[in-house]
C-alpha atoms as a PDB file:
ATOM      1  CA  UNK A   1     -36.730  37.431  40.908  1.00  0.00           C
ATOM      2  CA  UNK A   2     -38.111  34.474  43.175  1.00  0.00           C
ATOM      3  CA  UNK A   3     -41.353  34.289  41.118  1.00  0.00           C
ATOM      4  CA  UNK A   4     -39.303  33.619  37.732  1.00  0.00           C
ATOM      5  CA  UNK A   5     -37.282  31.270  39.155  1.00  0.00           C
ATOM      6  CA  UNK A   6     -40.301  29.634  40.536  1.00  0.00           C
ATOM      7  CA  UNK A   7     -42.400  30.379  36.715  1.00  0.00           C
ATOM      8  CA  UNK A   8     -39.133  28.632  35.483  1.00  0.00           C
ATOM      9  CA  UNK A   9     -38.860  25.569  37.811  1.00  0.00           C
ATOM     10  CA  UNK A  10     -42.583  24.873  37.203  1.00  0.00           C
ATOM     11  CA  UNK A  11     -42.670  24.852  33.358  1.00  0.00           C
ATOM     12  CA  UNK A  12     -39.864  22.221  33.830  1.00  0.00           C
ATOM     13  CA  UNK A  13     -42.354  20.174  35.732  1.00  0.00           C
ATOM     14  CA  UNK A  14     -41.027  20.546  39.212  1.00  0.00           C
ATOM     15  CA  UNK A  15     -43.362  20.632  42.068  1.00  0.00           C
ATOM     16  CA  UNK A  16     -44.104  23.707  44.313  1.00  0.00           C
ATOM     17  CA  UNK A  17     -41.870  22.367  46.651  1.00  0.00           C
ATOM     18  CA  UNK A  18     -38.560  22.155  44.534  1.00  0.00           C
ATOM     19  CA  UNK A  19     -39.686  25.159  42.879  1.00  0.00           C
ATOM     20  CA  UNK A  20     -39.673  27.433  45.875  1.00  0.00           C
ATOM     21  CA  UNK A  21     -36.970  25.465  47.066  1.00  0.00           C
ATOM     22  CA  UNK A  22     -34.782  26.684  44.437  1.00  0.00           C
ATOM     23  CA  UNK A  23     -36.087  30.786  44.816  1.00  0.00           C
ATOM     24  CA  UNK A  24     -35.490  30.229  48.380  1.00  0.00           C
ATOM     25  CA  UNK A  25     -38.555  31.477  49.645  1.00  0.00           C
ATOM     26  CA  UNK A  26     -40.734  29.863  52.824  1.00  0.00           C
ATOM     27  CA  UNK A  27     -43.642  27.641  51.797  1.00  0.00           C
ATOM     28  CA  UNK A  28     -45.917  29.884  53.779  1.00  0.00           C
ATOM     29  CA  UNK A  29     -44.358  32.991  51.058  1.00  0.00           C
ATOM     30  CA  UNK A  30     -45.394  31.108  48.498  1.00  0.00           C
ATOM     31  CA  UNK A  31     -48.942  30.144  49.635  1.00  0.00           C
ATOM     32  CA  UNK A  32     -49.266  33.412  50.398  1.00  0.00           C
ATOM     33  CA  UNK A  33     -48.367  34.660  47.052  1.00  0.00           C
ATOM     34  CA  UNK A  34     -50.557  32.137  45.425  1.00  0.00           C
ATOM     35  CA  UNK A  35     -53.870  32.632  47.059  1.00  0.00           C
ATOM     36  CA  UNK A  36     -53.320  36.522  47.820  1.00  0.00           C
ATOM     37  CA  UNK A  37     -51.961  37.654  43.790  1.00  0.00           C
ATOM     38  CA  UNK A  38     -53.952  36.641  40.811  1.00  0.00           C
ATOM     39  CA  UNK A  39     -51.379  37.146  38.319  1.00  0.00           C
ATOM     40  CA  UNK A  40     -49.087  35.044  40.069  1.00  0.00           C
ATOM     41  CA  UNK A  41     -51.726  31.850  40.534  1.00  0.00           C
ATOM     42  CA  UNK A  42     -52.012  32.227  37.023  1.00  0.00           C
ATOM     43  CA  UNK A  43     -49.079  32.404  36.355  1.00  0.00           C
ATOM     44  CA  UNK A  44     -48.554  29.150  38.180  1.00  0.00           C
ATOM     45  CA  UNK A  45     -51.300  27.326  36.631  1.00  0.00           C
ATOM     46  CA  UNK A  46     -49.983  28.418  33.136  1.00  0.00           C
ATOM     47  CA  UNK A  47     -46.856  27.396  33.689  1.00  0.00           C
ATOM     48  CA  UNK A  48     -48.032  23.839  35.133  1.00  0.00           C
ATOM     49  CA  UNK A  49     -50.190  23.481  31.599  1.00  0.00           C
ATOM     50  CA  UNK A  50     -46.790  23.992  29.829  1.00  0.00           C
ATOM     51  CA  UNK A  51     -45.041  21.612  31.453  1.00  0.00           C
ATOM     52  CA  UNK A  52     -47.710  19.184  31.485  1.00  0.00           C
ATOM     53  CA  UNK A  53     -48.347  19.450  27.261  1.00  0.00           C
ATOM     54  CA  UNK A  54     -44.188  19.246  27.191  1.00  0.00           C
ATOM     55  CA  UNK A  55     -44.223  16.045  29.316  1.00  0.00           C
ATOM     56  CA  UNK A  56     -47.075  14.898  26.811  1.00  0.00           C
ATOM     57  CA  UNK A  57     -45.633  15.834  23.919  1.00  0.00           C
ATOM     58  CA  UNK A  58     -42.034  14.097  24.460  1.00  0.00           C
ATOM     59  CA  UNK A  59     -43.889  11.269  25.767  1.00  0.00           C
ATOM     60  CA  UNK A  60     -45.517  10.275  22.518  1.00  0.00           C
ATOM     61  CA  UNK A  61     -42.535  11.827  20.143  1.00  0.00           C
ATOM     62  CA  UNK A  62     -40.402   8.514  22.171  1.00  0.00           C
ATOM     63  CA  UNK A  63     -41.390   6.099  21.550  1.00  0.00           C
ATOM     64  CA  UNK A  64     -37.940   4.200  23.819  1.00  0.00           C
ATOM     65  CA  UNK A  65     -38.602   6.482  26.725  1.00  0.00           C
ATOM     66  CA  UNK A  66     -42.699   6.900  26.536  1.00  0.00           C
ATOM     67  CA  UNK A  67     -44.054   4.344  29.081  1.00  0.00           C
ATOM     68  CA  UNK A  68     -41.364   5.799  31.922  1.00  0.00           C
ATOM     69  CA  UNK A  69     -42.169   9.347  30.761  1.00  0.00           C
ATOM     70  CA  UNK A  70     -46.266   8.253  31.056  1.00  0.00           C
ATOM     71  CA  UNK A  71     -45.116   6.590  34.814  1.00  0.00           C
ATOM     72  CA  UNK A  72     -44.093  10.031  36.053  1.00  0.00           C
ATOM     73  CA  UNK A  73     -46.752  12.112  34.581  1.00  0.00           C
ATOM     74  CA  UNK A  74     -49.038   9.766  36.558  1.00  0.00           C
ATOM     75  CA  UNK A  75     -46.705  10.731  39.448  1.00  0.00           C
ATOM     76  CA  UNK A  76     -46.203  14.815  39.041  1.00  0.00           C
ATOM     77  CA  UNK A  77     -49.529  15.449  37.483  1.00  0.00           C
ATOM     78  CA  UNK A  78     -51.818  12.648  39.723  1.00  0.00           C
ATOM     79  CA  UNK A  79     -55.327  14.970  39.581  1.00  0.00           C
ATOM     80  CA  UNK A  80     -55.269  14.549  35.601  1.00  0.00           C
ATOM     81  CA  UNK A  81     -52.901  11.155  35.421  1.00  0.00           C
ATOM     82  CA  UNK A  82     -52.996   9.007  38.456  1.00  0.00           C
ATOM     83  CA  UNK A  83     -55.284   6.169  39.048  1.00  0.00           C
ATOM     84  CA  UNK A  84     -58.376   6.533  40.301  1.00  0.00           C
ATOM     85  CA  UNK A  85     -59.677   4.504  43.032  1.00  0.00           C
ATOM     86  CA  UNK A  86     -63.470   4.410  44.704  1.00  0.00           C
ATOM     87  CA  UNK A  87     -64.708   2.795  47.051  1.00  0.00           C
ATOM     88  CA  UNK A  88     -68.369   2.185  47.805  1.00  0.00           C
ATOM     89  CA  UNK A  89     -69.940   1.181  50.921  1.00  0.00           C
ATOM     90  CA  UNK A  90     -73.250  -0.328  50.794  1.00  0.00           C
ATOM     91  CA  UNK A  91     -74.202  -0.351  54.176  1.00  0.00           C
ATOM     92  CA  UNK A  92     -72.967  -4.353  55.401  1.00  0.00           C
ATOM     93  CA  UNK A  93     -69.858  -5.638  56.893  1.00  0.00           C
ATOM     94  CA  UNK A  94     -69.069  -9.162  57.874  1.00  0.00           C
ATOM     95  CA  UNK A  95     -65.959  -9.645  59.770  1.00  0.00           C
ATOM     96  CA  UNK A  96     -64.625 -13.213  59.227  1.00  0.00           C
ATOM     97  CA  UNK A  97     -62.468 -14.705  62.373  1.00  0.00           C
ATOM     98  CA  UNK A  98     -59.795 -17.184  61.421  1.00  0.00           C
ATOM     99  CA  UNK A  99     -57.472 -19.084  63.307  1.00  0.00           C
ATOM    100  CA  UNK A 100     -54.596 -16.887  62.608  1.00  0.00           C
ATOM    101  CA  UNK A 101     -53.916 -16.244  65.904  1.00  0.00           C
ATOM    102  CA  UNK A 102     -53.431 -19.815  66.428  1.00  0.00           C
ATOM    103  CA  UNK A 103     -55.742 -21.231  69.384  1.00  0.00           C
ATOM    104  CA  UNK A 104     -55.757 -24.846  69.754  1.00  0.00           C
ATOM    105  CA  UNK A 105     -59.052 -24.638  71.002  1.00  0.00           C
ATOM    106  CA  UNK A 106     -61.849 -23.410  68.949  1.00  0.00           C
ATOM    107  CA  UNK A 107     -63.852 -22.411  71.622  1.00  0.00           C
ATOM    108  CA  UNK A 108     -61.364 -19.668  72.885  1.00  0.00           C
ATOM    109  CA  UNK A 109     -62.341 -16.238  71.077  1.00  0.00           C
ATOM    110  CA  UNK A 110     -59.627 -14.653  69.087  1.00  0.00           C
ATOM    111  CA  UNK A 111     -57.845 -12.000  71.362  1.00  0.00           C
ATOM    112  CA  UNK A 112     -59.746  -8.716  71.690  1.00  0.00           C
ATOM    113  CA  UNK A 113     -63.133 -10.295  71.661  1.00  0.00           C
ATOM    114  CA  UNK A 114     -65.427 -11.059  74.737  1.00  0.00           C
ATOM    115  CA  UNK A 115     -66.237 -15.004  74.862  1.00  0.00           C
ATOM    116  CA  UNK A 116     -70.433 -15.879  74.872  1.00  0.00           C
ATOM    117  CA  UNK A 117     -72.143 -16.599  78.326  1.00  0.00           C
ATOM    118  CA  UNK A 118     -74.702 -18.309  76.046  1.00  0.00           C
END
């Protein structure tokens, strides 16, 4: 009973949480129910496809509601929709001190910092 309501939840495009929210089961049940019974994880990953091809679907059939519908796929479904971000280091940094905190005297060193004996 708990896994159709969560199979049902999820096709609707609810996340795990709300879905085992609403079969009333502990996270920990579910977890265990997903990494411990293959049917059910594929179950779950089936029923996330569906969902994700309906939310697809309706987005490009409205044409009104699309670019909201798009904004929440890149929400519910961030590994395939949400932006992607990187960040490379290439091995410098430069810190830059301004006066920001606001000494009158430029030879005072911004808070936190050790003044030169030079």
């Amino acid at each position: 009973m708990a896994e159709a309501v969560i199979l049902a939840m999820l096709k609707r495009g609810c996340t795990h949480t709300a879905a085992y929210g609403m079969a009333r089961i502990a996270r920990s049940t579910f977890y265990e129910w997903l990494n411990e019974d293959p049917e059910f994880a594929a179950s779950v990953k089936e029923a996330e496809a569906l969902a994700e091809a309906e939310w697809l679907t309706a987005a490009v059939e409205q044409d009104k509601d699309g670019r909201n519908r798009l904004k929440l796929m890149t929400l519910r479904f961030r590994d395939d929709w949400g932006e992607r971000i990187a960040i490379e280091h290439t091995g410098a940094v430069e810190v830059v001190y301004t006066n920001s905190w606001r000494s009158s005297d430029p030879a005072v060193p911004p808070p936190g910092t050790e003044a030169s004996t030079d």
